[in-house]
N, C-alpha and C. Protein backbone atom coordinates (compact mmCIF):
# COMPACT_ATOMS: atom_id res chain seq x y z
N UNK A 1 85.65 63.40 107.23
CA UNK A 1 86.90 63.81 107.84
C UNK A 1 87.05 65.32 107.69
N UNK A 2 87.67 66.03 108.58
CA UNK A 2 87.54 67.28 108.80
C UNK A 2 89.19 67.92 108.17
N UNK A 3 88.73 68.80 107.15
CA UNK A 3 90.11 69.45 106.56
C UNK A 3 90.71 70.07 107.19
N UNK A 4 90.49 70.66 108.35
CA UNK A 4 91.54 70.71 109.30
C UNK A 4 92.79 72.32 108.76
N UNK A 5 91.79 73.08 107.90
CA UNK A 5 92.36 74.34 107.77
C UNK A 5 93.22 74.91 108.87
N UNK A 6 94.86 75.53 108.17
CA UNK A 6 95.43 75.84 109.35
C UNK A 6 95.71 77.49 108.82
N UNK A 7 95.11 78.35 109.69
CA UNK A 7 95.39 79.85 109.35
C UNK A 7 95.69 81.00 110.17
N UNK A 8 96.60 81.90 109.76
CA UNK A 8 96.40 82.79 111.51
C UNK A 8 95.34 83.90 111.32
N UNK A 9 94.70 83.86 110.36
CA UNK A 9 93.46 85.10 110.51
C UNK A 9 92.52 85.19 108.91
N UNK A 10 92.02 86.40 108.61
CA UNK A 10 91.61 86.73 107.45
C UNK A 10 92.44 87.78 107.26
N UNK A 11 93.00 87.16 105.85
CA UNK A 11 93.67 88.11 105.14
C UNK A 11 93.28 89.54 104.05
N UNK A 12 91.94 89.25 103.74
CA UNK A 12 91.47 90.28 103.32
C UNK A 12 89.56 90.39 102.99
N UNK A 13 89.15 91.14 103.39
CA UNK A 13 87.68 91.71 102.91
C UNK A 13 87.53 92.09 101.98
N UNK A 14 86.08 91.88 101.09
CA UNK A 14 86.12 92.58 99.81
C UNK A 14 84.55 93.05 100.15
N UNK A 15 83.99 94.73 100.37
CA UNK A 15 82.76 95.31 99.74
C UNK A 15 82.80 95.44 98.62
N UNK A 16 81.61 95.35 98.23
CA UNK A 16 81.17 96.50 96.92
C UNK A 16 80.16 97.20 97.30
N UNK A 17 80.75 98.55 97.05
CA UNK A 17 80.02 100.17 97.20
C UNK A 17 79.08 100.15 96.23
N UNK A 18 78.03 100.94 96.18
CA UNK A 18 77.02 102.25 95.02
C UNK A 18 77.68 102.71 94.73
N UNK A 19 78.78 103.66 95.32
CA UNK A 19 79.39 104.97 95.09
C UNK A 19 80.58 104.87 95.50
N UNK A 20 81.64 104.60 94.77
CA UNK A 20 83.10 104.69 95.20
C UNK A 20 83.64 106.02 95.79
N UNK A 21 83.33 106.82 95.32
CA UNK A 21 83.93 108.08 95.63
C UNK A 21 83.61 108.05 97.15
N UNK A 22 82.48 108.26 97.51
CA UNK A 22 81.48 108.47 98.28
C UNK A 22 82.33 107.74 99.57
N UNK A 23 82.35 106.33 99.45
CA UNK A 23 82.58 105.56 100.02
C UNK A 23 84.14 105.84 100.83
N UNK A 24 85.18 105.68 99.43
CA UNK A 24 86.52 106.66 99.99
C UNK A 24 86.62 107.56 101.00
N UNK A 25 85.24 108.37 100.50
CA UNK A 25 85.37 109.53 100.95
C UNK A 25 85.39 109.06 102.98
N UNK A 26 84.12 108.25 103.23
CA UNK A 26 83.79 107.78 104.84
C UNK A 26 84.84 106.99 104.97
N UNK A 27 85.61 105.83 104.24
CA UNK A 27 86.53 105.40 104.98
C UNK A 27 87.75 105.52 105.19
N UNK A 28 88.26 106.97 104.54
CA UNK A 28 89.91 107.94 104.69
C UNK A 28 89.16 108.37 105.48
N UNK A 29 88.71 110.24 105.15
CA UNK A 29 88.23 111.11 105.52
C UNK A 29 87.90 111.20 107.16
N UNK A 30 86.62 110.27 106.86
CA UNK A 30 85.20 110.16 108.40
C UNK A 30 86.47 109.38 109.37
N UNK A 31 86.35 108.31 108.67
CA UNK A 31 86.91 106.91 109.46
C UNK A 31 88.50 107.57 109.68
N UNK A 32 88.98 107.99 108.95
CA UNK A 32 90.35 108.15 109.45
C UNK A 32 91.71 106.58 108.60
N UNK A 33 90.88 106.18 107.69
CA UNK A 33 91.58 105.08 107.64
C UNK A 33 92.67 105.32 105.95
N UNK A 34 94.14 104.85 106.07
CA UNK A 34 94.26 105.64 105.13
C UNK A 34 95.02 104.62 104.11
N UNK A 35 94.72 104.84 102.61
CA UNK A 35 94.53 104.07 101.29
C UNK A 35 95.84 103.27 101.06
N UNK A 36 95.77 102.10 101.45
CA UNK A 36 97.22 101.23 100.77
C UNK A 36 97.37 101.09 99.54
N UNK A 37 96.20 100.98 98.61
CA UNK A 37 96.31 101.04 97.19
C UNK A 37 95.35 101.33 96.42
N UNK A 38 95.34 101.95 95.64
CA UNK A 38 94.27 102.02 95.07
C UNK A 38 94.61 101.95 93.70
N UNK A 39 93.17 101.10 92.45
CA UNK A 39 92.76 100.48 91.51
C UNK A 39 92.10 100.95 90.69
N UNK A 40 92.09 100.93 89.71
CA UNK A 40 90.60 100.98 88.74
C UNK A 40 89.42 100.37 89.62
N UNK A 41 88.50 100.98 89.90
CA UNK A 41 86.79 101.07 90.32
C UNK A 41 87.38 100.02 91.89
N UNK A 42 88.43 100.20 92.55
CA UNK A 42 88.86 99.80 94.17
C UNK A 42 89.82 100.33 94.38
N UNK A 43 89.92 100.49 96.05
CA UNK A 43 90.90 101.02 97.07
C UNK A 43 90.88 100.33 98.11
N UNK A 44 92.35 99.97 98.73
CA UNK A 44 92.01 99.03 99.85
C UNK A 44 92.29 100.07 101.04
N UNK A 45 91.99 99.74 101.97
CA UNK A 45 92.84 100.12 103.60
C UNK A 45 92.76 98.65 104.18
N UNK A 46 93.87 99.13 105.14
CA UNK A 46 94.46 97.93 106.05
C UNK A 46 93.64 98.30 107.61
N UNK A 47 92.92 97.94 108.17
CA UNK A 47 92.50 97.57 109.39
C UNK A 47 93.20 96.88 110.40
N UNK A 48 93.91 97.46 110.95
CA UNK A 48 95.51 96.34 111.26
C UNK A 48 95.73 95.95 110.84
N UNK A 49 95.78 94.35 110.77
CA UNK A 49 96.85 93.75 109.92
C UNK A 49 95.34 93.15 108.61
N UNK A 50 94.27 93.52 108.54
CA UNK A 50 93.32 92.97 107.46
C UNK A 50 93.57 94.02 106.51
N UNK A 51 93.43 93.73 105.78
CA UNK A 51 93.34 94.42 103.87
C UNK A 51 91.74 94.28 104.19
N UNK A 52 91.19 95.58 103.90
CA UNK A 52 89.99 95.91 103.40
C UNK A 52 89.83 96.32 102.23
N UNK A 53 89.29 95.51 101.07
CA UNK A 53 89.41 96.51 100.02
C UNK A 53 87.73 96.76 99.49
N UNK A 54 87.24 98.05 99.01
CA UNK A 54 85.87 98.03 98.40
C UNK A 54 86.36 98.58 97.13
N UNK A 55 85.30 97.63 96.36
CA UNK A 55 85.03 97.85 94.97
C UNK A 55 83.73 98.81 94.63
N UNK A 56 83.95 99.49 93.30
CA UNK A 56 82.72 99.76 92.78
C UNK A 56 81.71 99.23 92.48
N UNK A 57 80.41 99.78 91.59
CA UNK A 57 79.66 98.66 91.21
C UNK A 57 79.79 98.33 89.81
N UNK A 58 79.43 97.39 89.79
CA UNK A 58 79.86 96.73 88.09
C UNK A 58 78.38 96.33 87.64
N UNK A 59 78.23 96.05 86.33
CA UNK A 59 77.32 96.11 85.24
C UNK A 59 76.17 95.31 86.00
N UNK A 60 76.38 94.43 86.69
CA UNK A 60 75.49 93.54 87.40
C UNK A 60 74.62 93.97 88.64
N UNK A 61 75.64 95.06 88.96
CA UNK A 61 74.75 95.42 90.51
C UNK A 61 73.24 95.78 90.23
N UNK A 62 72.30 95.92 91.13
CA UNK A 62 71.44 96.00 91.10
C UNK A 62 71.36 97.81 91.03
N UNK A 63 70.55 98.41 90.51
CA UNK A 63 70.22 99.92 90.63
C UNK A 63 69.34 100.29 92.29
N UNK A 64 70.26 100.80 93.37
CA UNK A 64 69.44 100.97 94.28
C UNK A 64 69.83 100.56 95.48
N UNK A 65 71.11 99.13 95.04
CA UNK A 65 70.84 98.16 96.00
C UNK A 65 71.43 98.88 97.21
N UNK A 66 71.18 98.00 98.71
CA UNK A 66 71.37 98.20 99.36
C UNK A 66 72.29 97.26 100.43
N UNK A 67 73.17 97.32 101.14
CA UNK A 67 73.33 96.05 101.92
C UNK A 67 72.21 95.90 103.00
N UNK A 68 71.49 94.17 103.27
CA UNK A 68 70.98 94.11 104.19
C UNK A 68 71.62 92.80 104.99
N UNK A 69 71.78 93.23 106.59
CA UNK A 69 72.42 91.87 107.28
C UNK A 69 71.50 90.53 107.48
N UNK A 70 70.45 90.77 107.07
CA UNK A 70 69.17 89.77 107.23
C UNK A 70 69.45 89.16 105.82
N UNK A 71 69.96 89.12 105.19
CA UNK A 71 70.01 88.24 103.80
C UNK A 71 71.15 87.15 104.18
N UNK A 72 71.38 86.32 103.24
CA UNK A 72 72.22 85.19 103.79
C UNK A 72 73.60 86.02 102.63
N UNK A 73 74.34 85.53 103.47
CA UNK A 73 75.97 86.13 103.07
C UNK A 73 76.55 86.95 104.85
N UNK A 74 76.99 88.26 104.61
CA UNK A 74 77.68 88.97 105.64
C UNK A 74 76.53 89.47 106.57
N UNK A 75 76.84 89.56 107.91
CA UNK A 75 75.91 89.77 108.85
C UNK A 75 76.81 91.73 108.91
N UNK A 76 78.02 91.53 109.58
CA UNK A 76 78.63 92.51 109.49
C UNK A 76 80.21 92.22 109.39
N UNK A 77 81.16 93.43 110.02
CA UNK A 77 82.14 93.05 110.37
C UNK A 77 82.61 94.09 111.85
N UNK A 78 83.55 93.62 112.29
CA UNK A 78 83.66 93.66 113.58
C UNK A 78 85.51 94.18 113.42
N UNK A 79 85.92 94.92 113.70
CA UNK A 79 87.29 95.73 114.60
C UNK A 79 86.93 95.36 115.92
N UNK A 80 88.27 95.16 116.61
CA UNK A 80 88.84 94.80 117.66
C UNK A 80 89.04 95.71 118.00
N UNK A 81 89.47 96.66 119.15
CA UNK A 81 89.75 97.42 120.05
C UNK A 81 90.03 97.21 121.44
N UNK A 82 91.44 97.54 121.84
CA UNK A 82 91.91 97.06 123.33
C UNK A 82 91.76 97.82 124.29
N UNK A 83 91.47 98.83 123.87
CA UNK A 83 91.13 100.34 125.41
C UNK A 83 89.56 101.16 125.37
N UNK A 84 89.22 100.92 126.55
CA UNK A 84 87.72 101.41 126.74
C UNK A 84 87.83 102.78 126.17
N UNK A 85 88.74 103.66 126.38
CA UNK A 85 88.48 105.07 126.36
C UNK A 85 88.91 105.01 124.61
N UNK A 86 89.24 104.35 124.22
CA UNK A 86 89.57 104.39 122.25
C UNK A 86 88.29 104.32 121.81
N UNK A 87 87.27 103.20 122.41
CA UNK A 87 86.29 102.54 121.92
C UNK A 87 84.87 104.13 122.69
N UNK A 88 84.88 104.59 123.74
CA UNK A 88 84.28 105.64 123.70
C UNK A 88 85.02 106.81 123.14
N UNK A 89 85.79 107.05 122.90
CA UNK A 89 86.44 107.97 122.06
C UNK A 89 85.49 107.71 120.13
N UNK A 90 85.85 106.55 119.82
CA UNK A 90 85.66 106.32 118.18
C UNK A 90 83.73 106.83 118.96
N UNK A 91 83.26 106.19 119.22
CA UNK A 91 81.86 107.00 119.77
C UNK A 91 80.95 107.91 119.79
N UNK A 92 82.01 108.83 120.67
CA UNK A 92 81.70 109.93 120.52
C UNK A 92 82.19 110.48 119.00
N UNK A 93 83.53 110.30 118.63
CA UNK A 93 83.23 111.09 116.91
C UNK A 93 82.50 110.72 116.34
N UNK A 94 82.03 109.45 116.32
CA UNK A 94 80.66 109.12 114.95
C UNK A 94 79.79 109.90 115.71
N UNK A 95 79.50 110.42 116.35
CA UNK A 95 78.24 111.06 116.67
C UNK A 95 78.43 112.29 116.40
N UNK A 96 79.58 113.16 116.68
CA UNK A 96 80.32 114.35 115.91
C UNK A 96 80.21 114.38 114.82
N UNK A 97 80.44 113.21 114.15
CA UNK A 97 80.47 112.96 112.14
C UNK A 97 78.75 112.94 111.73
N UNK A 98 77.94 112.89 113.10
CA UNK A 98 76.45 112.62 112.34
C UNK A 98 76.33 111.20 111.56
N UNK A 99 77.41 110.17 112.19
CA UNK A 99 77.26 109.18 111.45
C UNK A 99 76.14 108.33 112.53
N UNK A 100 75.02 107.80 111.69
CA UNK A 100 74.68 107.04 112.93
C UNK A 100 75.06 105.89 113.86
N UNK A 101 75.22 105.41 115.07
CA UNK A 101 75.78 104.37 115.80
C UNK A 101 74.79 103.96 116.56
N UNK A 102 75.21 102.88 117.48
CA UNK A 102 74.61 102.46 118.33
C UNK A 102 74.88 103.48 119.94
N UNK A 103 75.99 104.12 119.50
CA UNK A 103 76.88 104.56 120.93
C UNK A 103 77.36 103.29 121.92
N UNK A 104 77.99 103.24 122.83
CA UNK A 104 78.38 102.16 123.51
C UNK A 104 77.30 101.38 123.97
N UNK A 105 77.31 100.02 123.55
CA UNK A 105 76.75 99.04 124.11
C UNK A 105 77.21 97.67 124.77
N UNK A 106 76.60 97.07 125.28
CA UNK A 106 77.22 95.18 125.70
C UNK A 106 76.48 94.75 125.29
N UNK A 107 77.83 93.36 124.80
CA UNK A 107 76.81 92.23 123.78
C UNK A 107 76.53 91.46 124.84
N UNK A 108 75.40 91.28 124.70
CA UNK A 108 74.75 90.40 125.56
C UNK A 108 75.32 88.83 125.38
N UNK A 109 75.64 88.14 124.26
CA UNK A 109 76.02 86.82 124.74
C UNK A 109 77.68 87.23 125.16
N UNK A 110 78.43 88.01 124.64
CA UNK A 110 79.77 87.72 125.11
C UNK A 110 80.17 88.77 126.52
N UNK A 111 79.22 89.60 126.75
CA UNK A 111 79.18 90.75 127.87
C UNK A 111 80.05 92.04 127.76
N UNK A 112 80.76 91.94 126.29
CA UNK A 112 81.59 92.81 125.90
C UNK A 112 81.01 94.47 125.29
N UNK A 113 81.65 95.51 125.68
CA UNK A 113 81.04 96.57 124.97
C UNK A 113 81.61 96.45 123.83
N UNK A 114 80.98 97.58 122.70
CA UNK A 114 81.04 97.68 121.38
C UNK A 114 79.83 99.29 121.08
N UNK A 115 80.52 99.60 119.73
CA UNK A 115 79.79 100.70 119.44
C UNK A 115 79.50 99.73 117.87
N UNK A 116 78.23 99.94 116.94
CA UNK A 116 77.75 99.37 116.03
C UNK A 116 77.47 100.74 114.84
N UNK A 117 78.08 100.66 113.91
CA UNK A 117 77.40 101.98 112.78
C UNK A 117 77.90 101.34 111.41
N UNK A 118 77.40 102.10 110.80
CA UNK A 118 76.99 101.54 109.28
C UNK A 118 77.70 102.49 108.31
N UNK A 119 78.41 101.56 106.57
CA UNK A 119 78.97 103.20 106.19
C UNK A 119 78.02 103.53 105.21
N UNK A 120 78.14 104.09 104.16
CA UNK A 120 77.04 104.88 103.17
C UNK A 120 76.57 103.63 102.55
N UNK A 121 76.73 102.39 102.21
CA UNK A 121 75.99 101.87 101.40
C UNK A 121 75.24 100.27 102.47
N UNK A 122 75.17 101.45 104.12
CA UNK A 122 74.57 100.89 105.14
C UNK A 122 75.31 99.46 105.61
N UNK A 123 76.98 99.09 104.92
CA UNK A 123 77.40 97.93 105.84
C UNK A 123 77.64 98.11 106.96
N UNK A 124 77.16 97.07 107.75
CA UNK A 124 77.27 97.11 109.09
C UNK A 124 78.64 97.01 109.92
N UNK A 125 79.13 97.68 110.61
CA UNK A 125 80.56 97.27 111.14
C UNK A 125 80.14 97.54 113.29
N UNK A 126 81.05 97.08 113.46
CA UNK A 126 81.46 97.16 114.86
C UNK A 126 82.95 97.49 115.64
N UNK A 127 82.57 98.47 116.09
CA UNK A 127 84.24 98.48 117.41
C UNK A 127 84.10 97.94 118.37
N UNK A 128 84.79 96.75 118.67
CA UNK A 128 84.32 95.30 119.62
C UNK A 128 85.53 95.59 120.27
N UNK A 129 85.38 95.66 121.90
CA UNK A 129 86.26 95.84 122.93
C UNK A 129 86.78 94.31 122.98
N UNK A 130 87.85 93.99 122.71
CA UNK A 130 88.58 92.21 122.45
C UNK A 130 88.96 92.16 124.06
């Protein structure tokens, strides 16, 4: 029998960074996104209505590690965006920021554009035209 979860979204993300500072630094700064709270070794931002929060690394992390989307867990994450010219706008600044992207593309199964870039500890994100 099917539990039949009833929800209106995800309420919050959790990374863990290499480098907190670092990290802050691309997602105020670069990204533009700005700090709802911040913690001992975390800081969140809100992504509309999602709580993003990244953590530091703790005693366990690996020395080095890296995120990869080919491992089983997170592939990436994906922002919504409602106006073509926002979504070539965010675009063109990562390419201004020297951050690398995909620049505008279409997803081939849903036919939607999207720009694809990664932050310093290489998670993958997307600006997905909804």
């Amino acid at each position: 029998m099917s539990i039949g979860i009833q929800t209106p979204g995800i309420h919050h993300v959790v990374l863990r960074s290499t480098d907190l500072a670092r990290s802050r630094q691309f997602y105020t700064e670069t990204l533009g996104f700005a700090i709802a709270l911040d913690a001992a070794n975390m800081f969140i931002f809100l992504a509309g209505g999602t709580a993003v929060a990244v953590r530091g690394p703790e005693n366990g992390s690996p020395a080095g590690d890296r995120f990869d989307p080919f491992r089983v867990g997170l592939d990436h994450l994906a922002l919504a965006c409602t106006d073509r010219t926002e979504l070539d706008r965010v675009a063109a600044a990562l390419a201004a920021a020297g951050i690398e992207s995909t620049g505008v593309k279409i997803d081939p199964t849903l036919g939607k554009p999207y720009v694809a870039f990664k932050d310093p500890d290489r998670i993958a994100w997307e600006l997905y035209l909804a």
